[in-house]
N, C-alpha and C. Protein backbone atom coordinates (compact mmCIF):
# COMPACT_ATOMS: atom_id res chain seq x y z
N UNK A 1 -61.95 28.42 56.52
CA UNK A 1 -61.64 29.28 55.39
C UNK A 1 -60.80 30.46 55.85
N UNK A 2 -60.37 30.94 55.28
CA UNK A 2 -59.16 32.23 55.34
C UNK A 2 -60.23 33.31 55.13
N UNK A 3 -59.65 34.03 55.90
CA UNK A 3 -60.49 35.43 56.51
C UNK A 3 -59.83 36.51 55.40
N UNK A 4 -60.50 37.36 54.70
CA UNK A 4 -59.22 38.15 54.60
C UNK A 4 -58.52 38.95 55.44
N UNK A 5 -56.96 39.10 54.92
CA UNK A 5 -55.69 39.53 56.07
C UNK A 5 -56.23 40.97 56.32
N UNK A 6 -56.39 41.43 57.51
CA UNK A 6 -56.31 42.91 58.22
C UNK A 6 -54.97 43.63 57.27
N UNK A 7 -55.37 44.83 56.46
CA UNK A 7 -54.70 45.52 56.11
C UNK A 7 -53.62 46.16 56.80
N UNK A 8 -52.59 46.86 56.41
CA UNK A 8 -51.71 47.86 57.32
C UNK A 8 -52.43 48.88 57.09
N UNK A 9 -51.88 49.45 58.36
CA UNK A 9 -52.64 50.78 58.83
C UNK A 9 -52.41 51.54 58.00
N UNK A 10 -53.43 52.57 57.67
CA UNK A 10 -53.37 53.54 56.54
C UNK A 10 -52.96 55.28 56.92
N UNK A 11 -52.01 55.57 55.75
CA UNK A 11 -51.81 56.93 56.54
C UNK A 11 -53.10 57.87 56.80
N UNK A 12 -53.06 58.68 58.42
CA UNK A 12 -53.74 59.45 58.12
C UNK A 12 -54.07 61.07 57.18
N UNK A 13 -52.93 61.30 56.90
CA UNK A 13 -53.38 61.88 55.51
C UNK A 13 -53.90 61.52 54.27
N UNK A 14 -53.90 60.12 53.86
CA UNK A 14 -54.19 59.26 53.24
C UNK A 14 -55.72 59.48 52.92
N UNK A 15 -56.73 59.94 54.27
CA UNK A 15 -57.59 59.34 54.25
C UNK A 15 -58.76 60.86 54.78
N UNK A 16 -59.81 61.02 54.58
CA UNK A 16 -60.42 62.06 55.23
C UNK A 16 -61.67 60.91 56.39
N UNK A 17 -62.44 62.17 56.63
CA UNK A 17 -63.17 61.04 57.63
C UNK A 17 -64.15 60.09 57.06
N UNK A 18 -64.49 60.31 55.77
CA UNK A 18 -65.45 59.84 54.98
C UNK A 18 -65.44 58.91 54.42
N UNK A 19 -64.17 58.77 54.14
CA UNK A 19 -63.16 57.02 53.99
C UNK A 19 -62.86 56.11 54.89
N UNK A 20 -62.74 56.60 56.13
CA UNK A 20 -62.33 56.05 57.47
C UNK A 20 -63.52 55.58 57.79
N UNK A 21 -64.98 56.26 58.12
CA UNK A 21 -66.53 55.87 58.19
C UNK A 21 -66.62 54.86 57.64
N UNK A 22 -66.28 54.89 56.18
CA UNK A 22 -67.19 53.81 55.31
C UNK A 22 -66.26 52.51 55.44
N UNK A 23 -64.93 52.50 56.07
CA UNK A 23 -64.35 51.20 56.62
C UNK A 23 -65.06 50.64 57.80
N UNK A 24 -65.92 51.16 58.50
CA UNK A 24 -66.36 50.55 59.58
C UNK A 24 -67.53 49.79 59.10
N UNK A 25 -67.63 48.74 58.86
CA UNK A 25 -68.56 47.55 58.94
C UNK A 25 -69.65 47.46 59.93
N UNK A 26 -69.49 47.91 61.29
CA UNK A 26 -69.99 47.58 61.94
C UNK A 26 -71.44 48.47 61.96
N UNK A 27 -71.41 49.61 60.94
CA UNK A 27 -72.10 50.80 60.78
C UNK A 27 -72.99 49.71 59.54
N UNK A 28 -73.09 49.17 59.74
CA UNK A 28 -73.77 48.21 58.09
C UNK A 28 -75.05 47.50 58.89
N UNK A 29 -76.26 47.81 58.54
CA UNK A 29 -77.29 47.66 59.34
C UNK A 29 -78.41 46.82 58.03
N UNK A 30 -78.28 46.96 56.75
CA UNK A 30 -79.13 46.75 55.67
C UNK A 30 -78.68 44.96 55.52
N UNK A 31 -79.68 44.12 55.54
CA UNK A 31 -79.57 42.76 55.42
C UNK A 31 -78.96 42.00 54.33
N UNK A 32 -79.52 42.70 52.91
CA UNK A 32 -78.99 42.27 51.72
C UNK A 32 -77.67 42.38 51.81
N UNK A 33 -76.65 43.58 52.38
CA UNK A 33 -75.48 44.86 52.36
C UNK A 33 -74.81 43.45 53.06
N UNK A 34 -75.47 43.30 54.02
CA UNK A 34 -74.92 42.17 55.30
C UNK A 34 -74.28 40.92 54.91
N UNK A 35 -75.73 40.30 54.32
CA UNK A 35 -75.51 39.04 53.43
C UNK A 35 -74.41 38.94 52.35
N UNK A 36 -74.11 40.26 51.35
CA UNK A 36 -73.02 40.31 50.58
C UNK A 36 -71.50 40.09 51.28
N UNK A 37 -71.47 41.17 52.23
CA UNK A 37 -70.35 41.37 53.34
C UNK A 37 -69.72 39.75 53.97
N UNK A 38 -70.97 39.28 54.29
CA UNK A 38 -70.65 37.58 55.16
C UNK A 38 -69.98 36.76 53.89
N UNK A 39 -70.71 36.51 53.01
CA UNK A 39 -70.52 35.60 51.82
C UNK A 39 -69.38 36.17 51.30
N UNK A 40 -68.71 37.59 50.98
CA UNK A 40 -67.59 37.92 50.77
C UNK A 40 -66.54 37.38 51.98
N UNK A 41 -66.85 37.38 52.68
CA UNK A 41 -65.89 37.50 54.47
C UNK A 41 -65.98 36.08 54.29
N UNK A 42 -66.35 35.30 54.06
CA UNK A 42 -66.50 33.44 53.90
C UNK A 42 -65.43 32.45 52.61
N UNK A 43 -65.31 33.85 51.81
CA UNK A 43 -64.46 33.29 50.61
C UNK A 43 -62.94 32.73 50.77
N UNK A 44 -62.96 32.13 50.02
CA UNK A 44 -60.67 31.45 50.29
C UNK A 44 -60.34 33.00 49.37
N UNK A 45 -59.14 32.92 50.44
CA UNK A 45 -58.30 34.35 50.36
C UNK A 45 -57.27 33.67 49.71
N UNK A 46 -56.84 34.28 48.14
CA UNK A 46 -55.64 33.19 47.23
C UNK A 46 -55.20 34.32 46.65
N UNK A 47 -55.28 35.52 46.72
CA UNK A 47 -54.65 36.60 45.83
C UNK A 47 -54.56 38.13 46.55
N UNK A 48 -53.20 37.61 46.51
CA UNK A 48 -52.76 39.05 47.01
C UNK A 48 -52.53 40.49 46.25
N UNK A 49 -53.30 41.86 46.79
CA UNK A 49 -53.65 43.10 45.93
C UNK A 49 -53.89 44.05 47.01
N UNK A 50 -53.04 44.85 46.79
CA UNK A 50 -52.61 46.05 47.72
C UNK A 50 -52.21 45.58 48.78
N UNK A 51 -51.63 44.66 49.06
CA UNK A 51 -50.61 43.77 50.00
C UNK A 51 -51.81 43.06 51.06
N UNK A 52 -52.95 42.77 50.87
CA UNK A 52 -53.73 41.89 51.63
C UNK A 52 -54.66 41.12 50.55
N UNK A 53 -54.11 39.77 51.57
CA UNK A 53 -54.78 38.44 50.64
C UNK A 53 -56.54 38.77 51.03
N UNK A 54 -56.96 38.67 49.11
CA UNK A 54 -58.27 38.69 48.99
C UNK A 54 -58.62 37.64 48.59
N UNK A 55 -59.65 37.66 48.38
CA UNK A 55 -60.79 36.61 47.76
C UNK A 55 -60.37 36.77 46.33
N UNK A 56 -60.09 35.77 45.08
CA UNK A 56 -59.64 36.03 43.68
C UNK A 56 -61.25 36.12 43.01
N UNK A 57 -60.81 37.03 41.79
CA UNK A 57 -62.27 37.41 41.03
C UNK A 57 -63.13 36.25 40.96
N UNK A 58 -62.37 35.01 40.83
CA UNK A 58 -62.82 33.65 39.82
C UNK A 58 -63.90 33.37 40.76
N UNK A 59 -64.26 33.67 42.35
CA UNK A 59 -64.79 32.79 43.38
C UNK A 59 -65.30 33.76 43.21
N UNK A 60 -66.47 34.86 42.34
CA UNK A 60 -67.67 35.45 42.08
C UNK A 60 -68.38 34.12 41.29
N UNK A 61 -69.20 33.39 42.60
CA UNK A 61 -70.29 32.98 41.81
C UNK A 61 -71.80 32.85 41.98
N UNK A 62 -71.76 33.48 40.58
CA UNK A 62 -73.62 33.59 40.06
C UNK A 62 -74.90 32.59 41.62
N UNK A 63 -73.90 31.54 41.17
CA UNK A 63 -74.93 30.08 42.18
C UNK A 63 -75.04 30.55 43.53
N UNK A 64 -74.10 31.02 43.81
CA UNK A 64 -74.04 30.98 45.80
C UNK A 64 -74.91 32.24 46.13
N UNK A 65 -75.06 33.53 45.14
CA UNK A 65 -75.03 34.69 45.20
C UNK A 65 -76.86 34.83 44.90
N UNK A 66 -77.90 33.95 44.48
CA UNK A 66 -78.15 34.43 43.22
C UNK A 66 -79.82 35.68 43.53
N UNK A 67 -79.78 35.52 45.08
CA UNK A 67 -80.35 36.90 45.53
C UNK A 67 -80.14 38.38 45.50
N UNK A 68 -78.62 38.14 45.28
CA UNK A 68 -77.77 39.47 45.33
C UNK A 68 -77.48 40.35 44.00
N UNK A 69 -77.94 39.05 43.06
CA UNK A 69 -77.24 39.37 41.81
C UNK A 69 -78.10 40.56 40.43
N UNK A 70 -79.36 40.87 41.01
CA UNK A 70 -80.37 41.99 40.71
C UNK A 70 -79.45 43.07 41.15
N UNK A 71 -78.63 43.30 42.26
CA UNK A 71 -78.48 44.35 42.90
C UNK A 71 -76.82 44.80 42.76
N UNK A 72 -76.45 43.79 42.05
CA UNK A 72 -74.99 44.00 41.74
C UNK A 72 -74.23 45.07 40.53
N UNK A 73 -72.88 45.41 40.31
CA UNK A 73 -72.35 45.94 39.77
C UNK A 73 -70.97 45.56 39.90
N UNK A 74 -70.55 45.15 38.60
CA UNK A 74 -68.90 43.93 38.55
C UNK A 74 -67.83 45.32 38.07
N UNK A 75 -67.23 46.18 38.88
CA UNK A 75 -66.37 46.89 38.21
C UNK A 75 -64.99 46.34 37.61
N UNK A 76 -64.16 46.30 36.36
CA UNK A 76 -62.96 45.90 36.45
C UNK A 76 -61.86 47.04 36.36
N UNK A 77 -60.75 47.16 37.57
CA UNK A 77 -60.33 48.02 37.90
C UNK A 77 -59.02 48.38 36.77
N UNK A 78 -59.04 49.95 36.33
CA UNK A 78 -57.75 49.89 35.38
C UNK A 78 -56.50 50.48 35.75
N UNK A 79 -55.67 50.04 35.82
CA UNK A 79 -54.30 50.26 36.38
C UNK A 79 -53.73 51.20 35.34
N UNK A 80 -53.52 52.32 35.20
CA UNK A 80 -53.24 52.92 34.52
C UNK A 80 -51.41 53.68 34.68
N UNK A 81 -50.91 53.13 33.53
CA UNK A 81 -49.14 53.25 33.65
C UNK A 81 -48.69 54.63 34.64
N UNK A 82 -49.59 55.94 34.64
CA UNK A 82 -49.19 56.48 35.11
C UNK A 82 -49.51 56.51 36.58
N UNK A 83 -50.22 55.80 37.30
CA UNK A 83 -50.42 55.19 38.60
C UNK A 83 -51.99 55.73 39.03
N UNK A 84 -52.49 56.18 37.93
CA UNK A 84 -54.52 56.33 38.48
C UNK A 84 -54.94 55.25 37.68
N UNK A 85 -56.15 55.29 38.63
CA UNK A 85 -57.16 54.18 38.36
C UNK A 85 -58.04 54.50 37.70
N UNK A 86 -58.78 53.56 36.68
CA UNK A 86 -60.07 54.10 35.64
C UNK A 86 -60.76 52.46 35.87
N UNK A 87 -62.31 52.37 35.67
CA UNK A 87 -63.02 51.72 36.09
C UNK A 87 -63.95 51.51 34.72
N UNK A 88 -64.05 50.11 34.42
CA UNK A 88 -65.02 49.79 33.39
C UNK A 88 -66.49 48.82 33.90
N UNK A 89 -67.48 48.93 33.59
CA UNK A 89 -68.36 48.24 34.06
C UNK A 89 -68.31 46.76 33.15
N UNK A 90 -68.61 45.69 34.14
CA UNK A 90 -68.22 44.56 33.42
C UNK A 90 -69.43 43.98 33.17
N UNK A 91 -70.87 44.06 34.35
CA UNK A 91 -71.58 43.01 35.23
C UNK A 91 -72.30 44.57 35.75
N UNK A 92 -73.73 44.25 34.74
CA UNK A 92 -74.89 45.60 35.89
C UNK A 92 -76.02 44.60 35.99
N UNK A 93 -76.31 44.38 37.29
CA UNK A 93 -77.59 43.53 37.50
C UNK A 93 -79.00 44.33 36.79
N UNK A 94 -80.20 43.60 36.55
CA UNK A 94 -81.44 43.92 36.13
C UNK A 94 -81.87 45.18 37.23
N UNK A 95 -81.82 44.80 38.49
CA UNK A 95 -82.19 45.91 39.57
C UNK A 95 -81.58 47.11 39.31
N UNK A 96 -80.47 47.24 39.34
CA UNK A 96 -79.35 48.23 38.43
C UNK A 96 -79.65 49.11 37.48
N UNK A 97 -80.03 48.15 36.51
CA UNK A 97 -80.43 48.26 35.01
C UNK A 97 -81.90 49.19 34.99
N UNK A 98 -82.46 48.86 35.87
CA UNK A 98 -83.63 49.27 35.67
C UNK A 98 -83.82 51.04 36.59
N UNK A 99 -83.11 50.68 37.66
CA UNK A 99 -82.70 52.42 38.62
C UNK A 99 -82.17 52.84 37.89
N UNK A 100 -81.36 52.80 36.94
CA UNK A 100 -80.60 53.66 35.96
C UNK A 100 -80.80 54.20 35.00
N UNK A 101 -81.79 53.54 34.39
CA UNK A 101 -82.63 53.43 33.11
C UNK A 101 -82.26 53.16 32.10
N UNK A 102 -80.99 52.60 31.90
CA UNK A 102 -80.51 52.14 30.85
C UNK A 102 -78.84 50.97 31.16
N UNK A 103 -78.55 50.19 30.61
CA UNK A 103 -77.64 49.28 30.14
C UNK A 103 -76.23 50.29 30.16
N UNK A 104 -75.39 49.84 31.31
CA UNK A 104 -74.19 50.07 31.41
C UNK A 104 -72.99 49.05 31.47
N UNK A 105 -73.25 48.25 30.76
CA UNK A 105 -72.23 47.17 30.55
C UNK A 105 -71.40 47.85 29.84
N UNK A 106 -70.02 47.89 30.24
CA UNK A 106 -69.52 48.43 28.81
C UNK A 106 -68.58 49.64 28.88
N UNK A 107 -69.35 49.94 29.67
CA UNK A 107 -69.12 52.18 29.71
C UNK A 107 -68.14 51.79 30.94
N UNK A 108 -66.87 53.26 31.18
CA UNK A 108 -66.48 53.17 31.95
C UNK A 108 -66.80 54.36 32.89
N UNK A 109 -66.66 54.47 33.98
CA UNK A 109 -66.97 55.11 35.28
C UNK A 109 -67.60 56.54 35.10
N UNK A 110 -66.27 57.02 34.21
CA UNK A 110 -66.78 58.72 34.09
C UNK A 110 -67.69 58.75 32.84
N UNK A 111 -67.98 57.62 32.11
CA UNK A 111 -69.29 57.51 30.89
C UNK A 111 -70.69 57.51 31.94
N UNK A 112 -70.66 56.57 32.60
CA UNK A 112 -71.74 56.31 33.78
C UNK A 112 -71.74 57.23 33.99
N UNK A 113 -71.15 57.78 34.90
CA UNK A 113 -71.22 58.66 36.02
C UNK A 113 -71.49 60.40 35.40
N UNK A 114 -70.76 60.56 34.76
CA UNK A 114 -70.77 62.51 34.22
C UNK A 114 -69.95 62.94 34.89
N UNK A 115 -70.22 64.34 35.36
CA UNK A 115 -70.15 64.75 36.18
C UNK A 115 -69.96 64.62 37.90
N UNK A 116 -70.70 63.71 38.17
CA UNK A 116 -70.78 63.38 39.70
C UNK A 116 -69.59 62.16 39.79
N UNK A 117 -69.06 61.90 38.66
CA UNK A 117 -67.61 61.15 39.08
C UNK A 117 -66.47 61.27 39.82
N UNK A 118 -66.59 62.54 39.49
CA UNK A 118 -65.01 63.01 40.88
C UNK A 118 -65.23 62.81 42.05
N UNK A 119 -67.26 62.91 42.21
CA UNK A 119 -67.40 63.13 43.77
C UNK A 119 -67.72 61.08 44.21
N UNK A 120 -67.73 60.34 43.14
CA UNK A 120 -67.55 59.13 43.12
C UNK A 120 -66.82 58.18 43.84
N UNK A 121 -65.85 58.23 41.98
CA UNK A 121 -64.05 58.02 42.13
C UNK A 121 -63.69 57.40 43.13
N UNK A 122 -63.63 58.57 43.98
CA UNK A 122 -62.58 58.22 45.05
C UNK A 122 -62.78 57.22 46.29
N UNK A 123 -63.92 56.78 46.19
CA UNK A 123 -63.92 55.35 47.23
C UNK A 123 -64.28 54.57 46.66
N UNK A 124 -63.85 54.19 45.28
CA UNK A 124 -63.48 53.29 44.33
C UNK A 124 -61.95 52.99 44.72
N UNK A 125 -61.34 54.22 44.43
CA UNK A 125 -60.32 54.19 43.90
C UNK A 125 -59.26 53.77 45.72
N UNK A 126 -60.24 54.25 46.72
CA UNK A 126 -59.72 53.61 48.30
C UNK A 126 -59.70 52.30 48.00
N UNK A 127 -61.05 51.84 47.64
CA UNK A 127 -60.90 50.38 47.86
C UNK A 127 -60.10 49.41 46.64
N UNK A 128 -59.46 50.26 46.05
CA UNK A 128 -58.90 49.53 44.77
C UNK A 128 -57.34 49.56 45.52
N UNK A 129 -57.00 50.97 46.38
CA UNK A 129 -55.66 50.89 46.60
C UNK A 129 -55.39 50.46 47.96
N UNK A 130 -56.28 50.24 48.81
CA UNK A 130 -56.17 49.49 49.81
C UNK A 130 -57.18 48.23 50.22
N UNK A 131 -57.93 47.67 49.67
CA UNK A 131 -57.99 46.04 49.19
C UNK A 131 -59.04 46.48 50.40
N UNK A 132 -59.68 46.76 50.72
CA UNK A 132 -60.75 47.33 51.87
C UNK A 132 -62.19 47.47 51.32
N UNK A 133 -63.44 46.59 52.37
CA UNK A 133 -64.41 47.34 51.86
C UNK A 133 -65.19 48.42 52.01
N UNK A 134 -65.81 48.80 51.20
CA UNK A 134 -66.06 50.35 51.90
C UNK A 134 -67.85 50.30 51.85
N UNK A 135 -68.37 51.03 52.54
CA UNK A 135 -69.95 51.28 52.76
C UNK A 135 -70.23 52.50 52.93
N UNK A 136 -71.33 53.09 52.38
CA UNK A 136 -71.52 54.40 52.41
C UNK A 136 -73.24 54.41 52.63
N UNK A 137 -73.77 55.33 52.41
CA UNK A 137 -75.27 55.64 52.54
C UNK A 137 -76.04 57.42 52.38
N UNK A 138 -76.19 57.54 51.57
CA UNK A 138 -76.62 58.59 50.97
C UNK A 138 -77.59 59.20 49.94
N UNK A 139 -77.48 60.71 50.02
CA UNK A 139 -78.81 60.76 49.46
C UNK A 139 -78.40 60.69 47.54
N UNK A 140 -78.95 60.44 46.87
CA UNK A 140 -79.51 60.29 45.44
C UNK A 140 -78.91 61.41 44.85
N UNK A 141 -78.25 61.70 43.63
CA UNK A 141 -77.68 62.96 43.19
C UNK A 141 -78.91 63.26 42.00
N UNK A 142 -79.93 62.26 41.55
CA UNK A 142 -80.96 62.71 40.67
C UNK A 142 -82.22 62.41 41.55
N UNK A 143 -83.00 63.31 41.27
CA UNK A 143 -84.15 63.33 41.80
C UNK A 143 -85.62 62.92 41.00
N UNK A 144 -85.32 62.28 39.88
CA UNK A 144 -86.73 62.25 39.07
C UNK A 144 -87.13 60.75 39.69
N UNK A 145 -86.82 59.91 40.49
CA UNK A 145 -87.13 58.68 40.95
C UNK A 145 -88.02 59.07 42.15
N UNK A 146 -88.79 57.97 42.40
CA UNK A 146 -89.40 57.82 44.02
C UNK A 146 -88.19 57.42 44.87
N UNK A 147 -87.36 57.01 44.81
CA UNK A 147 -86.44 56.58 45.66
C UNK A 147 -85.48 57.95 46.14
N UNK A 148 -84.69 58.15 47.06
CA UNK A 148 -84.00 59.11 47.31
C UNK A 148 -83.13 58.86 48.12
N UNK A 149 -82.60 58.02 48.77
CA UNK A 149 -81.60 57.29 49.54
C UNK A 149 -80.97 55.85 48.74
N UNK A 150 -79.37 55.81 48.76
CA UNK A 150 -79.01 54.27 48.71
C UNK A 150 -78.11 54.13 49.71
N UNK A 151 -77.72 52.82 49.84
CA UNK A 151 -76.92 52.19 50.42
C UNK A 151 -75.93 51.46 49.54
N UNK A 152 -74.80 51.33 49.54
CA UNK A 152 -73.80 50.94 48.95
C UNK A 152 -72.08 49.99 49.53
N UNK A 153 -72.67 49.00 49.08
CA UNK A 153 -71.36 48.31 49.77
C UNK A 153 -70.24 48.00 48.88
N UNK A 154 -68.84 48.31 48.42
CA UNK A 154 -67.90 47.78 47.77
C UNK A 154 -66.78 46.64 48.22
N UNK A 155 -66.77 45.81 47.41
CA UNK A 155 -65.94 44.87 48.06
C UNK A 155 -64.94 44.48 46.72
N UNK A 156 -63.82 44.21 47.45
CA UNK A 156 -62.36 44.06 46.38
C UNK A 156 -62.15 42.49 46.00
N UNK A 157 -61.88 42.00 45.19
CA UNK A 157 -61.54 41.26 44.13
C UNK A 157 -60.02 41.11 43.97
N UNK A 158 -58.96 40.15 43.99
CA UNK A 158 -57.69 40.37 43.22
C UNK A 158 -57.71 39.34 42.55
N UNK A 159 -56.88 38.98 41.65
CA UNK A 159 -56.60 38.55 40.32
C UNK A 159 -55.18 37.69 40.37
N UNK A 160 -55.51 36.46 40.59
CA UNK A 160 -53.83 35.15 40.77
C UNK A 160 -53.46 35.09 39.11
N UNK A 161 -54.54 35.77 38.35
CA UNK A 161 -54.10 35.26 37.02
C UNK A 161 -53.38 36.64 36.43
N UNK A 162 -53.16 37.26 37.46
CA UNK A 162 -52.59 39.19 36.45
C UNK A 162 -51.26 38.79 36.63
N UNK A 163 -50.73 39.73 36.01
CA UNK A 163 -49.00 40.24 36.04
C UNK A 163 -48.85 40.97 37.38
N UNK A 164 -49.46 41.65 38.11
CA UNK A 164 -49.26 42.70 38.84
C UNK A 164 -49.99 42.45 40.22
N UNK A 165 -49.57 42.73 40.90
CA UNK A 165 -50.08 43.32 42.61
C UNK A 165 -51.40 44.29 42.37
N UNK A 166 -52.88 43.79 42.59
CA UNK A 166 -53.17 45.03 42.94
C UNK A 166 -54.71 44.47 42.66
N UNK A 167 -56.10 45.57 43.04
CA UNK A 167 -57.27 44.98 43.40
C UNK A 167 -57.55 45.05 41.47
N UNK A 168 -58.22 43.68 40.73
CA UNK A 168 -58.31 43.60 40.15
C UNK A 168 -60.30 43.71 39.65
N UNK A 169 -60.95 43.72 40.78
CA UNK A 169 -62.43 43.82 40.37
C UNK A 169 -63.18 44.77 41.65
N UNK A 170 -64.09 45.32 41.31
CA UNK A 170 -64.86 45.81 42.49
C UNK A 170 -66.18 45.29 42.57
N UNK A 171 -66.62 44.43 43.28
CA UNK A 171 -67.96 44.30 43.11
C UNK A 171 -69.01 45.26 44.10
N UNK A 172 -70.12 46.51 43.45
CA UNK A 172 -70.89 47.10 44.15
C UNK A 172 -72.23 46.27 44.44
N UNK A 173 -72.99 46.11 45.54
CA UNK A 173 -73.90 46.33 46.01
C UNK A 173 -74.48 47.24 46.88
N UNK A 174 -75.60 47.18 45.62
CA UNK A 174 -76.40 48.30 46.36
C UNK A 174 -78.07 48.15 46.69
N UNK A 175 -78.56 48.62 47.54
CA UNK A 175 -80.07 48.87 47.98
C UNK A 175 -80.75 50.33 47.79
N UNK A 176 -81.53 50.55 46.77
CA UNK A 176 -82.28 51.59 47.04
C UNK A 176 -83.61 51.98 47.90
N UNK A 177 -83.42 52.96 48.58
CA UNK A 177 -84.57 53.36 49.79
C UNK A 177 -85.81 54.11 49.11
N UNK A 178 -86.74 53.56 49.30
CA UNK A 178 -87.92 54.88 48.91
C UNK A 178 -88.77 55.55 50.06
N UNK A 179 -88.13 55.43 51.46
CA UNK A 179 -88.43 56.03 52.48
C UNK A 179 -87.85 57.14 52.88
């Protein structure tokens, strides 16, 4: 199977260190996070978006996945004429559904999100413009849960069926910690 292609190097102004971190994979220690990462890294690479051949949306499937799929979040990425990105939720797993406390199918990023979107956004919007996945791990911005840590893996999607160059889905997984 086709690996996906190693990106070109990214400027370093481009990038702070927090973006550069969450490209390192090798910092990915959570099993579920892992298992998503491999099964993504295993897919046929047929669509090219932000100039490296990805995995196309269509090869998200339910069957191969279907441990992961409590813990998922299907973003579809919006290309917006004046060159920013806006994010609609397509796909919120039950696990999701239920940490959140409510049904976000539907809503887009800054509906979800509020406020804490700007501090979001933007490693969305990395991995939308450079076809990269990104991983992060941090603490909880609400506190009324037992949980207080997640883990978060994004992985890019492109689209053989669009008009355009460019990452067409984001799929999140995530793990919440109650330690």
């Amino acid at each position: 199977m086709t690996q996906p292609s190693p990106p070109a190097a990214l400027p370093a102004n481009d990038l702070d260190a927090a973006m550069n971190a969450g490209t390192d994979m090798s910092r990915l220690q959570d099993a579920s996070l892992l298992r998503a990462l491999t099964w993504w890294r295993g897919l046929p690479c047929e669509s090219l978006a932000a100039g490296v051949m990805l995995p196309d949306r269509s090869r998200i499937d339910p069957v191969a996945i279907p441990d992961l799929l409590p813990h998922l979040v299907l973003w579809e990425v919006l290309h917006q004429t004046d060159g920013s990105l806006r994010y609609r939720c397509r796909l919120a797993g039950t696990a999701m559904v239920e940490i959140h406390g409510y049904e976000f199918t539907g809503l887009t990023m800054e509906e979800f999100h509020g406020a804490e979107n700007a501090r979001i956004q933007p490693e969305y919007d990395f991995v939308a413009r450079y076809g990269r996945p990104h991983y992060v791990e941090r603490s909880l911005f609400w506190m009324n849960r037992d949980y207080r840590r997640y883990r978060r893996l994004l992985l890019p999607f492109g689209d053989v069926s669009a008009m355009r160059d460019g990452v067409a889905k984001i799929l999140n997984v995530a793990h919440f910690l109650t330690e």
